[in-house]
PDB file of N, CA and C in Angstrom:
ATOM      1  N   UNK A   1     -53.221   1.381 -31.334  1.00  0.00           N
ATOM      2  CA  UNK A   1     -52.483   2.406 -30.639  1.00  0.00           C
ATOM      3  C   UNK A   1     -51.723   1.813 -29.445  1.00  0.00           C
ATOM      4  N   UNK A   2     -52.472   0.575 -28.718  1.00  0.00           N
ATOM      5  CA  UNK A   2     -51.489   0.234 -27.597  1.00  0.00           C
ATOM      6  C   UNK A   2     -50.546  -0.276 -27.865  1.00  0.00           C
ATOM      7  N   UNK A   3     -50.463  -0.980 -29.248  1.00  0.00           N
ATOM      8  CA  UNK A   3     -49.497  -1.962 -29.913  1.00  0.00           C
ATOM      9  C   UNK A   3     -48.154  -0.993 -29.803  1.00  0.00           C
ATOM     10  N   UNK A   4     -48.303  -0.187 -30.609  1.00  0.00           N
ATOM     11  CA  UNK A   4     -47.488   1.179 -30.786  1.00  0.00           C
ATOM     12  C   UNK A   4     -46.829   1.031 -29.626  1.00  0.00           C
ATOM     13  N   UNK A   5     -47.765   1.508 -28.542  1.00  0.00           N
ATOM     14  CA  UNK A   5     -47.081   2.046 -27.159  1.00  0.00           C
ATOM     15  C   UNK A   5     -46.189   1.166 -26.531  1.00  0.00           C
ATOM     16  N   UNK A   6     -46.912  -0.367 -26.710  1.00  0.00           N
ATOM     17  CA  UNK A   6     -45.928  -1.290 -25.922  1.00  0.00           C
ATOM     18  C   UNK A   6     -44.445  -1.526 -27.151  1.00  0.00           C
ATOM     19  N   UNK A   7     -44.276  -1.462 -28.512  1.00  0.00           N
ATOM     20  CA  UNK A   7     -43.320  -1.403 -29.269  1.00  0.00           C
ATOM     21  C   UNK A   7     -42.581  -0.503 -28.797  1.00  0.00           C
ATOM     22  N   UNK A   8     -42.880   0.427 -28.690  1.00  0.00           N
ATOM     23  CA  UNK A   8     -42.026   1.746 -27.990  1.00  0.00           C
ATOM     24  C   UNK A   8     -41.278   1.470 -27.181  1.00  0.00           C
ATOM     25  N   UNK A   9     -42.464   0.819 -25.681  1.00  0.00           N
ATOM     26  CA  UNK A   9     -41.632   1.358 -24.903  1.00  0.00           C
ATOM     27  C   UNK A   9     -40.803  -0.053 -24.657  1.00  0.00           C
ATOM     28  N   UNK A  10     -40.951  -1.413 -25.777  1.00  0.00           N
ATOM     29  CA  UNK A  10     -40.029  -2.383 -25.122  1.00  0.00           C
ATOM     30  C   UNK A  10     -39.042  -1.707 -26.229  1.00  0.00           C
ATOM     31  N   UNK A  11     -38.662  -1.214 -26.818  1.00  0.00           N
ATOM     32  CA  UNK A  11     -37.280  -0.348 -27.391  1.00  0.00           C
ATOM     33  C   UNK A  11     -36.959   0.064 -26.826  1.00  0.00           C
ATOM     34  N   UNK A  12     -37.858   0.808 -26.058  1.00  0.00           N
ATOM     35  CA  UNK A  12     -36.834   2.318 -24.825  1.00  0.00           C
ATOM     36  C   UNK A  12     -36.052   1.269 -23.244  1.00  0.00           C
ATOM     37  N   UNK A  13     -36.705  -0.067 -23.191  1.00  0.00           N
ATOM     38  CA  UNK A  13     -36.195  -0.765 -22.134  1.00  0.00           C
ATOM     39  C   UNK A  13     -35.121  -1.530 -23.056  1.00  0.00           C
ATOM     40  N   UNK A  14     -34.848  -2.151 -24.409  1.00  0.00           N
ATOM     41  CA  UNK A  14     -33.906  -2.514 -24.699  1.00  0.00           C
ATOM     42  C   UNK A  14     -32.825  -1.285 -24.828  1.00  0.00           C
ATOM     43  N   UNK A  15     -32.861  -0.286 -25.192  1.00  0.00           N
ATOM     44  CA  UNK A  15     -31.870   0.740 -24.993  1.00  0.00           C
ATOM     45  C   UNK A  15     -31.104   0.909 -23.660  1.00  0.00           C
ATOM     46  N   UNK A  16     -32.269   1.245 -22.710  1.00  0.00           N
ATOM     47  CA  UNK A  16     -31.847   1.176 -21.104  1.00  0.00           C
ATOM     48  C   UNK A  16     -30.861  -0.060 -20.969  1.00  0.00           C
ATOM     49  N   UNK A  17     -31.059  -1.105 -21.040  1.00  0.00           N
ATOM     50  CA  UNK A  17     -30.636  -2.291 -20.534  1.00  0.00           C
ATOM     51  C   UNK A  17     -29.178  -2.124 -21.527  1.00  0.00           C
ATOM     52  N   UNK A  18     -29.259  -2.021 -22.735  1.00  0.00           N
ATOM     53  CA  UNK A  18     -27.747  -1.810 -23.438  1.00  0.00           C
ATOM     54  C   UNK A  18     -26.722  -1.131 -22.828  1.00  0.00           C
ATOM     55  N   UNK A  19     -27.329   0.402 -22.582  1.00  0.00           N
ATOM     56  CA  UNK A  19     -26.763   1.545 -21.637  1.00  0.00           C
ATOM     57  C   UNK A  19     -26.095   1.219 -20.567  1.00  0.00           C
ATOM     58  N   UNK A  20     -26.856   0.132 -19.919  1.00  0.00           N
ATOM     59  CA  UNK A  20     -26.705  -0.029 -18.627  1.00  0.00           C
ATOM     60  C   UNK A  20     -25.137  -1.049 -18.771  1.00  0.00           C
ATOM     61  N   UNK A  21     -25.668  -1.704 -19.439  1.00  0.00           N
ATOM     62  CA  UNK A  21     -24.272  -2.840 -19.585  1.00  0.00           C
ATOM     63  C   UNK A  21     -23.260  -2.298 -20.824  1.00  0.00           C
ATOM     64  N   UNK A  22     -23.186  -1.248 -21.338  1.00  0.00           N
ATOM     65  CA  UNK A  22     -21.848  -0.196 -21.596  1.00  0.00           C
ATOM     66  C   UNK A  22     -21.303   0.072 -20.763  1.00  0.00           C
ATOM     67  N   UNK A  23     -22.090   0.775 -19.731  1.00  0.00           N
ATOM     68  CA  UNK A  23     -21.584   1.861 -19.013  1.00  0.00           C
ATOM     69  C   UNK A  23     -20.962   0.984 -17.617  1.00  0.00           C
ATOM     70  N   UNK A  24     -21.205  -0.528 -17.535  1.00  0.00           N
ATOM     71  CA  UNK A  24     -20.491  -1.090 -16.816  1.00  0.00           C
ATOM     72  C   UNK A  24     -19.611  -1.684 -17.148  1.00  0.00           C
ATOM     73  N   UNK A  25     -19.194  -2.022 -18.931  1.00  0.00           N
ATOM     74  CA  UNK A  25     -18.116  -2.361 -19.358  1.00  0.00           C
ATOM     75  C   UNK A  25     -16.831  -0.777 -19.497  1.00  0.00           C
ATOM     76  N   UNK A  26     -17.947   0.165 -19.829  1.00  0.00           N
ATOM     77  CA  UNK A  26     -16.638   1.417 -19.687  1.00  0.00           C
ATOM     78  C   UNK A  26     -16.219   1.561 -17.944  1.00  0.00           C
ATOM     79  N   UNK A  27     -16.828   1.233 -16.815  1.00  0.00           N
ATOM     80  CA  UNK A  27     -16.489   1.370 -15.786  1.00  0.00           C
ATOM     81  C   UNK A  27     -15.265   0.444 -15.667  1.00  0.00           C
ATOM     82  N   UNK A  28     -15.392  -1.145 -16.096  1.00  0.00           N
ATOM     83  CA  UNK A  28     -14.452  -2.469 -16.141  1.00  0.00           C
ATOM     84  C   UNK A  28     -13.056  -1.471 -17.138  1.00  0.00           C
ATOM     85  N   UNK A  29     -13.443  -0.857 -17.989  1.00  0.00           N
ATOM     86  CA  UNK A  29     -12.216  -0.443 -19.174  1.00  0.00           C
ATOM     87  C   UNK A  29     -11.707   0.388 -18.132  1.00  0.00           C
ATOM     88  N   UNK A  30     -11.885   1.502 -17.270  1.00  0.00           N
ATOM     89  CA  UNK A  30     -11.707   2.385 -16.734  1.00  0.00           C
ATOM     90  C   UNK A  30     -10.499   1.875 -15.630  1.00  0.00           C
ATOM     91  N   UNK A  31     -11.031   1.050 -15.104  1.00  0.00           N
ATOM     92  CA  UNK A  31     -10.288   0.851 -13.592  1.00  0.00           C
ATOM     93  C   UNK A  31      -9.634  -0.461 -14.419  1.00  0.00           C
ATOM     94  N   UNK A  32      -9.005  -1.295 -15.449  1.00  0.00           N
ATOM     95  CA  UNK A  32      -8.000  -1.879 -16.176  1.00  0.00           C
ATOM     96  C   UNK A  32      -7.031  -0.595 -16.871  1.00  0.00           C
ATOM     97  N   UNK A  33      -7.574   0.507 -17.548  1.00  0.00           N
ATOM     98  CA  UNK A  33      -6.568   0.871 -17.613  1.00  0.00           C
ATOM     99  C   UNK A  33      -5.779   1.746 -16.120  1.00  0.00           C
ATOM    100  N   UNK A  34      -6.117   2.016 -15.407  1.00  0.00           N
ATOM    101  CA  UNK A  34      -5.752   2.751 -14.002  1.00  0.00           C
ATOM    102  C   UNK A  34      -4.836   1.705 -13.610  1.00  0.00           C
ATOM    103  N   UNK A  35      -4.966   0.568 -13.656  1.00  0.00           N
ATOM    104  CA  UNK A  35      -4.328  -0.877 -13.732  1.00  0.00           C
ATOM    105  C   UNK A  35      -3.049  -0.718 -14.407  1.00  0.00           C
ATOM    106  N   UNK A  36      -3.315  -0.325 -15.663  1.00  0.00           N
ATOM    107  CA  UNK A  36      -2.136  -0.763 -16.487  1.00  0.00           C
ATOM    108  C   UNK A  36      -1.243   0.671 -16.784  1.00  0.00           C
ATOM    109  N   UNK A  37      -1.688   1.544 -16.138  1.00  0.00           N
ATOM    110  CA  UNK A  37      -1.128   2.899 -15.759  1.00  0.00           C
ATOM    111  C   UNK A  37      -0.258   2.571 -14.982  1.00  0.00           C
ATOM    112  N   UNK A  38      -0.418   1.977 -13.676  1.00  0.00           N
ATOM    113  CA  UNK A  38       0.173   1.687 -12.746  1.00  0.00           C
ATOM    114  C   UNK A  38       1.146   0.970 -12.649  1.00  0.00           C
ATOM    115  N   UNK A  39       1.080  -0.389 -13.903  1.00  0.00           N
ATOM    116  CA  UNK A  39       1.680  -1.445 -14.132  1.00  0.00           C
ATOM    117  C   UNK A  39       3.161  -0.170 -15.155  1.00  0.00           C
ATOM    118  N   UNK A  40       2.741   0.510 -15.757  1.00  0.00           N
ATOM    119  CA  UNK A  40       3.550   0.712 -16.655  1.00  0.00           C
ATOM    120  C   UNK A  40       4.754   1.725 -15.704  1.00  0.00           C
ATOM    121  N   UNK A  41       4.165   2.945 -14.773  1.00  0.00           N
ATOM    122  CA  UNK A  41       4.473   3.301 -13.762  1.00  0.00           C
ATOM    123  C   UNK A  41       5.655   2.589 -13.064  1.00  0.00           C
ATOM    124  N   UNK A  42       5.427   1.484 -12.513  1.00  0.00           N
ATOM    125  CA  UNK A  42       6.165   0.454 -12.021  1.00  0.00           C
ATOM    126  C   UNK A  42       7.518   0.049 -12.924  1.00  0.00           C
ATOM    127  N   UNK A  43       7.113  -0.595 -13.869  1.00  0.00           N
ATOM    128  CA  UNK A  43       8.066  -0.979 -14.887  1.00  0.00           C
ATOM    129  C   UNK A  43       9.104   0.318 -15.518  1.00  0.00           C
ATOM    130  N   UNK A  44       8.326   1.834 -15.861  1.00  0.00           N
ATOM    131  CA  UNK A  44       9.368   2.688 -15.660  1.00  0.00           C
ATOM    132  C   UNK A  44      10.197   3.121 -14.398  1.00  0.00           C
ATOM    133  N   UNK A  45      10.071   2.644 -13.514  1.00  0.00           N
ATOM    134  CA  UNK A  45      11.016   2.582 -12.656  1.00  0.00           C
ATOM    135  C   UNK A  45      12.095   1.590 -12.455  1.00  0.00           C
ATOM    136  N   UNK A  46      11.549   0.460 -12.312  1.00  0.00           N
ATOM    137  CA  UNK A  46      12.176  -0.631 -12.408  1.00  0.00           C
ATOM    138  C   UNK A  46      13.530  -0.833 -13.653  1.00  0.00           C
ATOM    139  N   UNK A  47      13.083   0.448 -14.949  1.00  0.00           N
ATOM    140  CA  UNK A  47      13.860   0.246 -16.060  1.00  0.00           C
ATOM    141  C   UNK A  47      15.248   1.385 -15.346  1.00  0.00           C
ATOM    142  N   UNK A  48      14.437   2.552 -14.932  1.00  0.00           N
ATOM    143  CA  UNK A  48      15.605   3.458 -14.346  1.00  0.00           C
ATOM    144  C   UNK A  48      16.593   2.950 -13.016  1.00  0.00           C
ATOM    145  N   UNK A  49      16.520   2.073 -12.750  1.00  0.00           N
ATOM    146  CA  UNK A  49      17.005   1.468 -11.237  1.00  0.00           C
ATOM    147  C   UNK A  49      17.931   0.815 -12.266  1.00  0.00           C
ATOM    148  N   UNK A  50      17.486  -0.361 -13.322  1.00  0.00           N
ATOM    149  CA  UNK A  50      18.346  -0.670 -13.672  1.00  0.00           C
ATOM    150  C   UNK A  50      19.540  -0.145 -14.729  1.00  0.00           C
ATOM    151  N   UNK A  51      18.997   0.604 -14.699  1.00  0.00           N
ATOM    152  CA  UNK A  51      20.139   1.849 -16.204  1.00  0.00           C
ATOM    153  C   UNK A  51      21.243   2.409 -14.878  1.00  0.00           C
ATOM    154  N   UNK A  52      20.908   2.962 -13.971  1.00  0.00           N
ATOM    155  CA  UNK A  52      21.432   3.196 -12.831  1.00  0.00           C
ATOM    156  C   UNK A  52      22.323   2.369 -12.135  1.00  0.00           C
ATOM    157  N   UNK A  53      22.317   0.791 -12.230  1.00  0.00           N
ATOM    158  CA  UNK A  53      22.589  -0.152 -12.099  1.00  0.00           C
ATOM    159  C   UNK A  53      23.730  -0.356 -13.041  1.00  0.00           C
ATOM    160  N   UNK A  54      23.290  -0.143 -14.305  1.00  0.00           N
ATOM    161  CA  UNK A  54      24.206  -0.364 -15.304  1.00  0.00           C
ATOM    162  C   UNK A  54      25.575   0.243 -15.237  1.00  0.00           C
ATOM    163  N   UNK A  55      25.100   1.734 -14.933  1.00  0.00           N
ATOM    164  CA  UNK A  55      26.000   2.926 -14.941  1.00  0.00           C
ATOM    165  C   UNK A  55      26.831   2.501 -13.933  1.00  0.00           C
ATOM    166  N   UNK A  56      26.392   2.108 -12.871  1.00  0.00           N
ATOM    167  CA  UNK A  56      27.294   1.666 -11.831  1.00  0.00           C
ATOM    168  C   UNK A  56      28.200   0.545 -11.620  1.00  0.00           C
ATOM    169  N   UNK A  57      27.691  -0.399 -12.662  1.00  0.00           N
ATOM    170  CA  UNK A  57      28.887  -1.573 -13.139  1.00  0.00           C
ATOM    171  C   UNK A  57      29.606  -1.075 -14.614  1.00  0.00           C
ATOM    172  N   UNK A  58      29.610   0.063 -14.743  1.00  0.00           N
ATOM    173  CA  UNK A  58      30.813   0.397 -15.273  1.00  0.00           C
ATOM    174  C   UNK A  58      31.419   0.918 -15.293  1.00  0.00           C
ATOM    175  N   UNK A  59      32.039   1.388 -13.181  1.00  0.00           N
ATOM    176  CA  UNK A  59      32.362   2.041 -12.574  1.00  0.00           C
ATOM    177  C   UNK A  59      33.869   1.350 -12.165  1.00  0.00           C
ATOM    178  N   UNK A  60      34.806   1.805 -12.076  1.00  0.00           N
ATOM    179  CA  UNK A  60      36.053   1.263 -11.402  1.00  0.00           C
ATOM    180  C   UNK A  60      35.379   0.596 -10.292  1.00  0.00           C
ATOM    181  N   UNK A  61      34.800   1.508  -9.350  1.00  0.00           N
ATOM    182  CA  UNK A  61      34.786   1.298  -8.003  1.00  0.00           C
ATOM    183  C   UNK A  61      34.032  -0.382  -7.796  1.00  0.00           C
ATOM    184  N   UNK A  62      32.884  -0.603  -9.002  1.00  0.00           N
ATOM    185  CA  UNK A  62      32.299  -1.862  -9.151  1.00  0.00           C
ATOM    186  C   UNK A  62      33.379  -2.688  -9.684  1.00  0.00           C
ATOM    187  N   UNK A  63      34.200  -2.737  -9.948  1.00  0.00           N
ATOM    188  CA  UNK A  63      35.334  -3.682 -10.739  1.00  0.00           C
ATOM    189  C   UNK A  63      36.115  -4.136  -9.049  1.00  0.00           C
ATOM    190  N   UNK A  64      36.625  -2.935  -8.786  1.00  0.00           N
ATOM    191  CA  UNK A  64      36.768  -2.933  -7.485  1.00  0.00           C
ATOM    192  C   UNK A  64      36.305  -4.001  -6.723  1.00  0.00           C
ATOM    193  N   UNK A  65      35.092  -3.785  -6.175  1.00  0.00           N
ATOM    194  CA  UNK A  65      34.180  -4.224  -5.688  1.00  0.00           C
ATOM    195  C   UNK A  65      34.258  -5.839  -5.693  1.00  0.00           C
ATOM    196  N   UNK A  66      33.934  -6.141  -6.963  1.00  0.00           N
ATOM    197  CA  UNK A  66      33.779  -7.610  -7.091  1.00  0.00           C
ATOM    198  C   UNK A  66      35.214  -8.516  -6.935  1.00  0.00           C
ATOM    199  N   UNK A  67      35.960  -7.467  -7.749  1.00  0.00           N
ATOM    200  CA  UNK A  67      37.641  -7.887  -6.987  1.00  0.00           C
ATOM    201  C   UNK A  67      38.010  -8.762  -6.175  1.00  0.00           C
ATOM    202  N   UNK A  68      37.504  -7.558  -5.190  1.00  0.00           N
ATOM    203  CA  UNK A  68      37.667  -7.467  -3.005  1.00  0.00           C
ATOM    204  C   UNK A  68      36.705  -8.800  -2.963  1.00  0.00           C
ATOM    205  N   UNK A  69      36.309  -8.773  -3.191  1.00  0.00           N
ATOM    206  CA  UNK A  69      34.663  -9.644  -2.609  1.00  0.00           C
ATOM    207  C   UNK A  69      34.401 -10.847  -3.344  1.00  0.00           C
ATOM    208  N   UNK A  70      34.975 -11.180  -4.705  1.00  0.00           N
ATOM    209  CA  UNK A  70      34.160 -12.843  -5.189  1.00  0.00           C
ATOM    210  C   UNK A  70      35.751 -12.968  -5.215  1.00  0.00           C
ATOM    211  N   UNK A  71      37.104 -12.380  -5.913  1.00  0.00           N
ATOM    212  CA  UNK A  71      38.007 -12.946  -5.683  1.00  0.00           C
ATOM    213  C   UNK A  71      39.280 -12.801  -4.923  1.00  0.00           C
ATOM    214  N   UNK A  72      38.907 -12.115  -4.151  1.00  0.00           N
ATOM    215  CA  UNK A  72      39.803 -11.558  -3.165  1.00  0.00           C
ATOM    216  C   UNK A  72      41.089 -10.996  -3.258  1.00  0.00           C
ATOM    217  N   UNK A  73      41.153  -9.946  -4.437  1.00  0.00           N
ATOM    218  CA  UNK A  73      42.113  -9.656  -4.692  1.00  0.00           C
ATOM    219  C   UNK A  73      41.894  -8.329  -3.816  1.00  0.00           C
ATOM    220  N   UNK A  74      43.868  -7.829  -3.632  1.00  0.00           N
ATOM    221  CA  UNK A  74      43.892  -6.394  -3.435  1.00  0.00           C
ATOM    222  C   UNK A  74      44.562  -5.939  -4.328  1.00  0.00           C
ATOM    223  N   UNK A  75      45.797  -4.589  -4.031  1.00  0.00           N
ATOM    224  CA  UNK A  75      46.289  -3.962  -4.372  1.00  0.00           C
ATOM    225  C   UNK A  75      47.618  -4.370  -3.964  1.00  0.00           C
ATOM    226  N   UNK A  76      48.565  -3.946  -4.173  1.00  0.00           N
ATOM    227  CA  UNK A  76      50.296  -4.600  -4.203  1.00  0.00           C
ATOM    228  C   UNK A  76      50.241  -4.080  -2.422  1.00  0.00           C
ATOM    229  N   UNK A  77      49.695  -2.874  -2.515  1.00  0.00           N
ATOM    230  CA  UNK A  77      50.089  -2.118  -0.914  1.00  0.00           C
ATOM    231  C   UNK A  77      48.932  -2.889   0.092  1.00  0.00           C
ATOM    232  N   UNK A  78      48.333  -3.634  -0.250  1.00  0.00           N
ATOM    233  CA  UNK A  78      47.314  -3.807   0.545  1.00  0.00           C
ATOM    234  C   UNK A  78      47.037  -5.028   1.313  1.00  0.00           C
ATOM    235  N   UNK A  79      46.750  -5.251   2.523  1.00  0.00           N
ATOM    236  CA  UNK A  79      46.874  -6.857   3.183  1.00  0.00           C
ATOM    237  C   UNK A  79      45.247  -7.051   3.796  1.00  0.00           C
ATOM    238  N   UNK A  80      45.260  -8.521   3.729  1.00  0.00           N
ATOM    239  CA  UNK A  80      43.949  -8.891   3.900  1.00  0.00           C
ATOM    240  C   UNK A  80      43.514  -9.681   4.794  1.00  0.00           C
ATOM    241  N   UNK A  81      43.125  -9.416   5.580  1.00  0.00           N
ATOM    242  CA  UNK A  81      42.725  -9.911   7.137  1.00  0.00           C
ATOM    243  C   UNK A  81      41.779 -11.205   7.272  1.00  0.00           C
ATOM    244  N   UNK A  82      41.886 -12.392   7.135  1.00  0.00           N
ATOM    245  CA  UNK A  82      40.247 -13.196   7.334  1.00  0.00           C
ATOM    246  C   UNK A  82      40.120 -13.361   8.877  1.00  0.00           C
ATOM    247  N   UNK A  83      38.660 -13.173   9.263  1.00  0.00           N
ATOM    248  CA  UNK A  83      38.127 -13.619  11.100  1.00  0.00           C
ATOM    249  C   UNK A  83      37.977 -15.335  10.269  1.00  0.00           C
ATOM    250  N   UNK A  84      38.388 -15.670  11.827  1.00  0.00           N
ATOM    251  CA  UNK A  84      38.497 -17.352  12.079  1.00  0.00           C
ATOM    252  C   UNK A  84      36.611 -17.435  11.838  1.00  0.00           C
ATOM    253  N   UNK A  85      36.414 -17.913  11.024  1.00  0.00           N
ATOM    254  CA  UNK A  85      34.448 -18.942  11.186  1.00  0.00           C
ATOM    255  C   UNK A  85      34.615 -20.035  11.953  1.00  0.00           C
ATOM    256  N   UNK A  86      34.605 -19.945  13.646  1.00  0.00           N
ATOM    257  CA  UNK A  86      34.470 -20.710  14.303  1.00  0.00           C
ATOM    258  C   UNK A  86      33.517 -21.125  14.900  1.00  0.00           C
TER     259      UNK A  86
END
């Protein structure tokens, strides 16, 4: 009969001990995905900034833009001032 009892109860401590180290791998799963919630969070933004981005270089005003500024063009009516870099 004690045989019994100690069979038992080292089952009921291998169960415990399984339990125990689930329930700290579902805690580890838990706070990775909160992780990768966050990560994905991020990256949908990052995708709308750049669609936004997009939209905006295919804007006159961005054609414009780079014009004035990498080649210094204007307009027929328009004159262009440089300050001395002294």
């Amino acid at each position: 009969m004690g045989l019994v009892i100690l069979i038992v109860l080292s089952i009921c401590s291998m169960f415990l001990l399984k339990k125990q180290s689930l329930q700290q791998e579902q805690i580890a799963a838990y706070a990775r995905m909160e992780e990768l919630e966050k990560a994905i969070e991020e990256e949908e933004e990052i995708a709308k900034r750049l669609e936004e981005q997009e939209a905006y270089m295919q804007t006159r005003k961005f054609i414009e833009d780079v014009a004035r500024n990498k080649f210094g063009l204007v307009y027929e009516d328009e004159y262009m001032f440089k300050a001395n870099e002294d």
